[in-house]
C-alpha atoms as a PDB file:
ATOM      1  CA  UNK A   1     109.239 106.961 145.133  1.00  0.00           C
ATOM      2  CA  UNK A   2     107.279 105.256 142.407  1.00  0.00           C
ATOM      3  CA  UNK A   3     107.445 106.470 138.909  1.00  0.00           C
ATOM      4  CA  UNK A   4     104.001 107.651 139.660  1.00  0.00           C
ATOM      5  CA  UNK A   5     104.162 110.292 142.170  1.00  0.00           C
ATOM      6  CA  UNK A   6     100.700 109.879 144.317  1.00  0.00           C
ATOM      7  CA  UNK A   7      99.708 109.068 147.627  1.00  0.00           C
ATOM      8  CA  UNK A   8      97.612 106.533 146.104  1.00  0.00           C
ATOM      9  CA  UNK A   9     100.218 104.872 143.578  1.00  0.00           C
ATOM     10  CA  UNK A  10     102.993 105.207 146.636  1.00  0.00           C
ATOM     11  CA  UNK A  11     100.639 103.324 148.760  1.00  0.00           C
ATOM     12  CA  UNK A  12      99.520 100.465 146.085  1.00  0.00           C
ATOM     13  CA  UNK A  13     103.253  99.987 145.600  1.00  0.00           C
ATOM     14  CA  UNK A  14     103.867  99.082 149.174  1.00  0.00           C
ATOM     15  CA  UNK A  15     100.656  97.177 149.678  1.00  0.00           C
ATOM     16  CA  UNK A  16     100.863  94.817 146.137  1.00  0.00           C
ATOM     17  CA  UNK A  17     104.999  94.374 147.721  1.00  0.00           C
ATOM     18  CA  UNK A  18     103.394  92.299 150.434  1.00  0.00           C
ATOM     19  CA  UNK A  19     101.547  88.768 150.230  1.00  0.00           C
ATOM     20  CA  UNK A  20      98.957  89.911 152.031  1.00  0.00           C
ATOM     21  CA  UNK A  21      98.413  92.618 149.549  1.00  0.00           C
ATOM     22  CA  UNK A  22      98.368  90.649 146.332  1.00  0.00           C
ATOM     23  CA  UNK A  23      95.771  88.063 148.514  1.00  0.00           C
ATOM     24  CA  UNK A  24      93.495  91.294 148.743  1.00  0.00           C
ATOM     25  CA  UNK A  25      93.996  92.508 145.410  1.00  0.00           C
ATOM     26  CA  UNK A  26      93.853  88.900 143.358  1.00  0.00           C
ATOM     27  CA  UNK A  27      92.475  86.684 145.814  1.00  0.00           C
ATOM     28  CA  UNK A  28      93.727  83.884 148.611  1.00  0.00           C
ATOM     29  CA  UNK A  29      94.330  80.659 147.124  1.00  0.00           C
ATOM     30  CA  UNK A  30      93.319  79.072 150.544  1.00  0.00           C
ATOM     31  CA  UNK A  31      90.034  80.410 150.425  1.00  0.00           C
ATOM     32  CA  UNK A  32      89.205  79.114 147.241  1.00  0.00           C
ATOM     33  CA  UNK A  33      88.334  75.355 145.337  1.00  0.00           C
ATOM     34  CA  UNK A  34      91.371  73.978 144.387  1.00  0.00           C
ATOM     35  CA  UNK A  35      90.819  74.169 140.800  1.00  0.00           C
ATOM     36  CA  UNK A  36      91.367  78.004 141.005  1.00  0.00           C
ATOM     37  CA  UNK A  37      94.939  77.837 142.984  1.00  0.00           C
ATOM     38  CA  UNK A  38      96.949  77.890 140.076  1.00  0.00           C
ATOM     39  CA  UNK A  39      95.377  81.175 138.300  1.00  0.00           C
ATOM     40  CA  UNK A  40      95.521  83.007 141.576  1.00  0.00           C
ATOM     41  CA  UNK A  41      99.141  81.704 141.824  1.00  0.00           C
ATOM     42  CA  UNK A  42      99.913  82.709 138.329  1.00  0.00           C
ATOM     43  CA  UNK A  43      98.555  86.384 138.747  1.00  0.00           C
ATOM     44  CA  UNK A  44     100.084  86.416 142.075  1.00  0.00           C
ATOM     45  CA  UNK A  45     103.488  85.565 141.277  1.00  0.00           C
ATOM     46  CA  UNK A  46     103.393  87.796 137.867  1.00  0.00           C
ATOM     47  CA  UNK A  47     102.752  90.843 140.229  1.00  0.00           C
ATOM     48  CA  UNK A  48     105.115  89.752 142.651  1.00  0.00           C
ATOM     49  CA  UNK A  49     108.078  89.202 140.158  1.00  0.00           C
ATOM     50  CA  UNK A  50     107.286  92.674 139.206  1.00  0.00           C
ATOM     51  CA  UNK A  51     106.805  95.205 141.587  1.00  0.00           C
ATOM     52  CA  UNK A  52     110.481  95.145 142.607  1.00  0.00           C
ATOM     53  CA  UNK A  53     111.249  95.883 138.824  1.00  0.00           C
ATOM     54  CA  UNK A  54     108.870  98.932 138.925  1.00  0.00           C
ATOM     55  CA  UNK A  55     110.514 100.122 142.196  1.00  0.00           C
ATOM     56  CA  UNK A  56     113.695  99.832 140.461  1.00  0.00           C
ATOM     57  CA  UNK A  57     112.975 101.739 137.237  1.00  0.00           C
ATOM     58  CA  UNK A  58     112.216 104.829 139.312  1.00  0.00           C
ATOM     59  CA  UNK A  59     115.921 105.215 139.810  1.00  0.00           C
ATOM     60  CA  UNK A  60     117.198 103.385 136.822  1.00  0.00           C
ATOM     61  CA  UNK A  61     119.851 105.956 135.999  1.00  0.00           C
ATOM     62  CA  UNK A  62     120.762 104.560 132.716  1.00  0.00           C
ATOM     63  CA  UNK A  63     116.787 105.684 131.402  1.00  0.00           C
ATOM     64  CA  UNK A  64     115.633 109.036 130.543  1.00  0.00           C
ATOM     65  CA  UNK A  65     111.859 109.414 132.422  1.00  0.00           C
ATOM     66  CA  UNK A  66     110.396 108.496 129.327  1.00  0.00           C
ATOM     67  CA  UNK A  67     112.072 105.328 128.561  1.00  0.00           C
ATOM     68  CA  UNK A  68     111.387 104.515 132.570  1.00  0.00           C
ATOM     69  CA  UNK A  69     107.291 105.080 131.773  1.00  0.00           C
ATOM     70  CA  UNK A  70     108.038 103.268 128.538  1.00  0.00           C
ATOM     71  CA  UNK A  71     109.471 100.275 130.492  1.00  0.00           C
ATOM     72  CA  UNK A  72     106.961 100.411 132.848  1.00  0.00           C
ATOM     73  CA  UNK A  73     104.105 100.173 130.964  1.00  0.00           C
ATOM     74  CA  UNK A  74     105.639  97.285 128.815  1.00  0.00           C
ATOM     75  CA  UNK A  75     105.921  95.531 131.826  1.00  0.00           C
ATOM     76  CA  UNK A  76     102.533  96.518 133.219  1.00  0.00           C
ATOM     77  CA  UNK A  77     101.284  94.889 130.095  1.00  0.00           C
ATOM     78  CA  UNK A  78     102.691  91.879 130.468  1.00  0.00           C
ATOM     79  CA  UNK A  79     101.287  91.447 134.208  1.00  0.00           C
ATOM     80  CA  UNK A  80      97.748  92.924 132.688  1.00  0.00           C
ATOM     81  CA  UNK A  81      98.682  89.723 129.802  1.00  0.00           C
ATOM     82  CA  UNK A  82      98.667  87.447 132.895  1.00  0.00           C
ATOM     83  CA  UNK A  83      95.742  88.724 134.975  1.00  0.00           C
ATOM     84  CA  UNK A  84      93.976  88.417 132.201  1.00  0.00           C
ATOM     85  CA  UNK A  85      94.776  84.705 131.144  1.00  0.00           C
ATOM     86  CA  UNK A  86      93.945  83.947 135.378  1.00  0.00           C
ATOM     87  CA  UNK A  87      90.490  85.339 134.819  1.00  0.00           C
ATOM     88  CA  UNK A  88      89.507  83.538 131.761  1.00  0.00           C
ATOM     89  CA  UNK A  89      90.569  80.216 133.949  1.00  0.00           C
ATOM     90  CA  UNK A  90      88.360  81.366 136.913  1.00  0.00           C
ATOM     91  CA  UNK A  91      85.734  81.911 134.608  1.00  0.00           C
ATOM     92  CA  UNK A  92      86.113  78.356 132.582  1.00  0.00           C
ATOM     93  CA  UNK A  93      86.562  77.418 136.230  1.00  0.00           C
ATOM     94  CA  UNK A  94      83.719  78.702 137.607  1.00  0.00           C
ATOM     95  CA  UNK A  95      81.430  77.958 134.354  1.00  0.00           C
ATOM     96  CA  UNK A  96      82.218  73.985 134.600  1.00  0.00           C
ATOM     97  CA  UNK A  97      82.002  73.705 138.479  1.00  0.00           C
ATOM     98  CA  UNK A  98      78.485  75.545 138.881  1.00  0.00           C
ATOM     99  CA  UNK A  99      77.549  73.052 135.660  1.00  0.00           C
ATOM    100  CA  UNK A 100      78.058  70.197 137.251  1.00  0.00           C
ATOM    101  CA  UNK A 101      76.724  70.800 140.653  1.00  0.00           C
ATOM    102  CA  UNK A 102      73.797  72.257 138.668  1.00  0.00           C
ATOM    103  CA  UNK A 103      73.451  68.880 136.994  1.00  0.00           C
ATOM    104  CA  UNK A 104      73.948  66.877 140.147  1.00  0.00           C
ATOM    105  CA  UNK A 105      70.925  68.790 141.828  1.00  0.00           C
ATOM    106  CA  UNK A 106      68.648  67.992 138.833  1.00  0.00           C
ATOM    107  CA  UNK A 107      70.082  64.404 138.860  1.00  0.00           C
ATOM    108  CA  UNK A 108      69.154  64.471 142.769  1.00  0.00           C
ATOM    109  CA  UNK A 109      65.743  66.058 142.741  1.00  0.00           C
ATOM    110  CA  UNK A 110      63.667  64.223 140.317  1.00  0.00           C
ATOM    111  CA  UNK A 111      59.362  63.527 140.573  1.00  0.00           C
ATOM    112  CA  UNK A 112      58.648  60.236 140.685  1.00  0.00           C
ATOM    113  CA  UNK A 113      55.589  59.663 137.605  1.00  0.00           C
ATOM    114  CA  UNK A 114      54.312  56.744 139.781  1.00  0.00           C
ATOM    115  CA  UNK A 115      54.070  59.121 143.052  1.00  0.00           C
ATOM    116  CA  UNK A 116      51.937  61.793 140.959  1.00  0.00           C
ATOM    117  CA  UNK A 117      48.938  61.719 143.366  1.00  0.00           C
ATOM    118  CA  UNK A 118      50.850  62.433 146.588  1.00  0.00           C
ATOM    119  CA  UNK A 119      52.506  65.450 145.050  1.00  0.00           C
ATOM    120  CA  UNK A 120      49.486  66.614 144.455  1.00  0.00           C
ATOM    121  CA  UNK A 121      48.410  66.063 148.140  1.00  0.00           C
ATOM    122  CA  UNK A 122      52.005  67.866 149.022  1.00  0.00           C
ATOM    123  CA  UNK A 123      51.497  70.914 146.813  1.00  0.00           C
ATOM    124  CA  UNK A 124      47.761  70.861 148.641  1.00  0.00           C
ATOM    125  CA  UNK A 125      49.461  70.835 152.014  1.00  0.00           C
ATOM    126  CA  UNK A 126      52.100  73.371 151.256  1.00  0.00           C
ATOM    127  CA  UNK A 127      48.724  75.581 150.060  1.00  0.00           C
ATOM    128  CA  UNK A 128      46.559  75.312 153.259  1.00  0.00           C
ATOM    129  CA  UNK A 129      49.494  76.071 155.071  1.00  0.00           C
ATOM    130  CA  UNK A 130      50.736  79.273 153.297  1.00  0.00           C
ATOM    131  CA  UNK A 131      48.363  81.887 154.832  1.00  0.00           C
ATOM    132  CA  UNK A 132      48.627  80.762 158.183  1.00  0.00           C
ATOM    133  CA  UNK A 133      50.290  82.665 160.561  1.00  0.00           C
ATOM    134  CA  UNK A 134      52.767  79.837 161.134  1.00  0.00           C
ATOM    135  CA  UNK A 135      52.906  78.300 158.198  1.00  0.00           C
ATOM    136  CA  UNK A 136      55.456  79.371 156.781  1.00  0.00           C
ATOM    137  CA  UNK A 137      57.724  78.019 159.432  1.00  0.00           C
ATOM    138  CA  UNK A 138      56.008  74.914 159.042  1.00  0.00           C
ATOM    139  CA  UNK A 139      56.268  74.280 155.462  1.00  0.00           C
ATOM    140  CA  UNK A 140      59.989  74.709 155.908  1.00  0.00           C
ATOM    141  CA  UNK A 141      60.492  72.586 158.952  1.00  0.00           C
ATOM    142  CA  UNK A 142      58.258  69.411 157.260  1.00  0.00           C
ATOM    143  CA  UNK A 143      60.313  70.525 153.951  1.00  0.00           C
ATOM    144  CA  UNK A 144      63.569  70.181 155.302  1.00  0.00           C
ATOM    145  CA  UNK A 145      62.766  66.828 157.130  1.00  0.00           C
ATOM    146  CA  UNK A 146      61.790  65.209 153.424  1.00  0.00           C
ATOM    147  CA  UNK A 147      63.228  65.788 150.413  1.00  0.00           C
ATOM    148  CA  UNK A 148      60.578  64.638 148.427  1.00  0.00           C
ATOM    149  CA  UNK A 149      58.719  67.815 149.426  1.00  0.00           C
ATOM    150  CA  UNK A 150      61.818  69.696 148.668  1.00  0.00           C
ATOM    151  CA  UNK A 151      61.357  67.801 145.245  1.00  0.00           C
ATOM    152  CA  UNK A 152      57.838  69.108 144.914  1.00  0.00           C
ATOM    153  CA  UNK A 153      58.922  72.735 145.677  1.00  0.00           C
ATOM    154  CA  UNK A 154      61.443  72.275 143.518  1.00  0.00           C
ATOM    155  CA  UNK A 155      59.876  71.412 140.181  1.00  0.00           C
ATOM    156  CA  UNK A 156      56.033  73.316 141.324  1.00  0.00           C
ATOM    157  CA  UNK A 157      56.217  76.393 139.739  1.00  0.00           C
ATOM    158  CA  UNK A 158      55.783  79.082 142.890  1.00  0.00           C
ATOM    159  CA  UNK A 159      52.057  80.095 142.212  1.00  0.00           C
ATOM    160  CA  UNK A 160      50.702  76.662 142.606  1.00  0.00           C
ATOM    161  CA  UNK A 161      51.890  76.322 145.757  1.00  0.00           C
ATOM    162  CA  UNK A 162      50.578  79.656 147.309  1.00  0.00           C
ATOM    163  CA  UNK A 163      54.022  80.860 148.575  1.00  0.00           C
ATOM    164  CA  UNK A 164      55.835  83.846 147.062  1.00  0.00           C
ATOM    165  CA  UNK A 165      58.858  83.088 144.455  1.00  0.00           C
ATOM    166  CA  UNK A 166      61.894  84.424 147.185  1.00  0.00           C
ATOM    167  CA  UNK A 167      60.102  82.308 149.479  1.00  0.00           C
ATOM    168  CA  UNK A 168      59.500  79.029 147.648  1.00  0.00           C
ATOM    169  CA  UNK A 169      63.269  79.892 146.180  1.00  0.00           C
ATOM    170  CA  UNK A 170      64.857  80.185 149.885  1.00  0.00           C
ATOM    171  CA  UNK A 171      63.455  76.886 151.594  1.00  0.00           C
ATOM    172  CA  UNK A 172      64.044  74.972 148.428  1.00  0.00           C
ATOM    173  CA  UNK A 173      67.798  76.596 148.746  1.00  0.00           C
ATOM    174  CA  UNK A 174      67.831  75.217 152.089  1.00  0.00           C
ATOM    175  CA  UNK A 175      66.912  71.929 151.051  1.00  0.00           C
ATOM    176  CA  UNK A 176      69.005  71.458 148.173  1.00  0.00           C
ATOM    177  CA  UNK A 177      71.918  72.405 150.039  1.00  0.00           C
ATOM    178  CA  UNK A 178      70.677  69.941 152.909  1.00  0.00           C
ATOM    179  CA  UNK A 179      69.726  67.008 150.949  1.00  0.00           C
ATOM    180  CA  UNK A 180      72.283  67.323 147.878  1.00  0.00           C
ATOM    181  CA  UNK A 181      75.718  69.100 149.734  1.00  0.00           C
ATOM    182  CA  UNK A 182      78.030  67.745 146.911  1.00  0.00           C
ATOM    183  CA  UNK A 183      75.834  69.452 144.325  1.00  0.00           C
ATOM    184  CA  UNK A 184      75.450  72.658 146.275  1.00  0.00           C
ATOM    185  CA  UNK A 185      79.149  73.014 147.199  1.00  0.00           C
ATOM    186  CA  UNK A 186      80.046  72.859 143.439  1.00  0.00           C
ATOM    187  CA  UNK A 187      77.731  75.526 142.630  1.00  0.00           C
ATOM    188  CA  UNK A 188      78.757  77.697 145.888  1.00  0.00           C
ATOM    189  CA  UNK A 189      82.430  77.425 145.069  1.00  0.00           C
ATOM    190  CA  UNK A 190      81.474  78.113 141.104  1.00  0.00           C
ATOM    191  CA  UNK A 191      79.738  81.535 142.838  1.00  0.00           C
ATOM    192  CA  UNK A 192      82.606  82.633 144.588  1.00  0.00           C
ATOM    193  CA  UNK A 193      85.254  82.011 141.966  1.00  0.00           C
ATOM    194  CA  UNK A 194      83.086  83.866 139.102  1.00  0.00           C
ATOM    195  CA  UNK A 195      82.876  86.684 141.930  1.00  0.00           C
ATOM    196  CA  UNK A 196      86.501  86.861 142.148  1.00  0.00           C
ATOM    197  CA  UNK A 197      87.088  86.827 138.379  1.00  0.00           C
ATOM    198  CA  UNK A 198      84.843  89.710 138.236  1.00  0.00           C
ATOM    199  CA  UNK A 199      87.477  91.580 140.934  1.00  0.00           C
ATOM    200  CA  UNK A 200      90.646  91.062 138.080  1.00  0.00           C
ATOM    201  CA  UNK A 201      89.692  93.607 135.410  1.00  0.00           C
ATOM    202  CA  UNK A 202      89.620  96.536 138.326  1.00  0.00           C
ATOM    203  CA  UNK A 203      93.062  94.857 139.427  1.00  0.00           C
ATOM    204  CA  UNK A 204      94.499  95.318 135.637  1.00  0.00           C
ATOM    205  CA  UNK A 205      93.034  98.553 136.175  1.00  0.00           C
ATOM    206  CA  UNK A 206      95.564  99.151 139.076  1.00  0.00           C
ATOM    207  CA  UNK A 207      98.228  98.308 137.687  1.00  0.00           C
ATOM    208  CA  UNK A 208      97.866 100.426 134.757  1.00  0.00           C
ATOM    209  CA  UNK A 209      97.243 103.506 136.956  1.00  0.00           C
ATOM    210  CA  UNK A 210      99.742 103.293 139.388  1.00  0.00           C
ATOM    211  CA  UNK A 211     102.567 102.163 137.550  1.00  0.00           C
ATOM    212  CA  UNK A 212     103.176 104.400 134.862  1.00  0.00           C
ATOM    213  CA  UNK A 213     102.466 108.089 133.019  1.00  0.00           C
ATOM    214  CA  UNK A 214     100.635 107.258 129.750  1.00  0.00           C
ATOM    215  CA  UNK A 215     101.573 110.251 128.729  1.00  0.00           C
ATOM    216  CA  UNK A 216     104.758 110.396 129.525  1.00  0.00           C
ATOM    217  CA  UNK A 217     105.544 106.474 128.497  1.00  0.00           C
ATOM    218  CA  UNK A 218     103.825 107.597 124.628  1.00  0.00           C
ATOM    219  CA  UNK A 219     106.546 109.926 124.291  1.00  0.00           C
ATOM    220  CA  UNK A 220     108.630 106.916 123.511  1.00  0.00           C
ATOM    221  CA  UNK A 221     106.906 106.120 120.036  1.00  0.00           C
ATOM    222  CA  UNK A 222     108.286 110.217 119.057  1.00  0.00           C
ATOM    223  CA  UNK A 223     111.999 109.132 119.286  1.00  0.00           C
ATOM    224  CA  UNK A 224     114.166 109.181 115.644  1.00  0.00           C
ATOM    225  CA  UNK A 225     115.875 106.627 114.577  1.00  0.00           C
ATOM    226  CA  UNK A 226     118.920 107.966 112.756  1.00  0.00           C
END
């Protein structure tokens, strides 16, 4: 029986015992850029190391209850110390990966000065096209065959080219991620790693709750020294 007496602390013990747990809780390395492997692994093998320790402290006989909640929150801390040192990583992580895929797009999709007249011709195109019943469907198929028209959508601002932003925004997705897939994979896996930093304060959270009586563990801070 955990030192928190809940169906919900009982059953966050058991889960966060189990790899597949902490994968859930704190993310799967395998899933993930490589970059990120070694925060996950960190936070991982912090929780890991001390969820048997928590178990144990429950029926430490040589602690009152308060110096068990005491313990436990001490050592809570220090997990919370290294969840929290994972998630700035994912976030430098995540910060330097989307920046340079961001950089590799712009680097990709640049208007040619000396091709000025054409784009005009393009954005005209993309225009006549918009309000047709088919158009749409057209402007992405003839956009995703060149990337200089991706090019064009990408640097038009939306309202010269008569299609709506979230529609201008989703072909020219398509295209960057077509014609630059370096670039886009950088910023994809910069997504998904800022995502799961986002997950780890709710997972200090956790630990906090289900580990421990605040209460109980300030009790500590009364005793006399004599």
């Amino acid at each position: 029986m955990p030192l928190v007496n809940s169906p919900e602390a009982e059953n966050f013990m058991q889960l966060m015992g189990t790899d597949t747990g902490r994968k859930v809780l704190l993310g799967d390395k395998s899933k993930y850029h490589g970059l990120a492997t070694n925060p996950i692994g960190f936070a991982q093998n912090a929780l890991a190391d001390a969820i048997p320790k928590f178990a144990a402290l429950a029926d430490d006989p040589t602690r009152t209850p308060v110096q068990q909640h005491d313990s436990a929150r001490r050592l809570a801390n220090r997990v919370a110390t290294v969840f929290s040192d994972s998630k700035a990583s994912l976030e430098q992580i995540a910060r330097e990966l989307s920046t340079e895929g961001e950089q590799m797009v712009e680097d990709r999709f640049v208007l040619d000065p000396n091709r000025h007249a054409i784009h005009s011709e393009i954005r005209s195109w993309i225009r006549e096209h918009a309000d047709k019943p088919d158009g749409i469907m057209k402007i992405r198929e003839v956009a995703l065959s060149n990337s200089e028209v991706i090019t064009v959508l990408h640097r038009s601002p939306h309202f010269l080219t008569g299609l709506s932003l979230d529609t201008r925004n989703n072909i020219v997705g398509e295209g960057l991620k077509r014609f630059e897939p370096a670039g886009w994979s950088k910023i994809e896996h910069g997504q998904e790693i800022a995502a799961l930093a986002a997950r780890y304060p709710d997972a200090i959270n956790k630990v906090h709750l289900y580990t421990y009586n605040p209460m109980m563990a300030d009790q500590a801070n009364r005793r006399v020294e004599v």
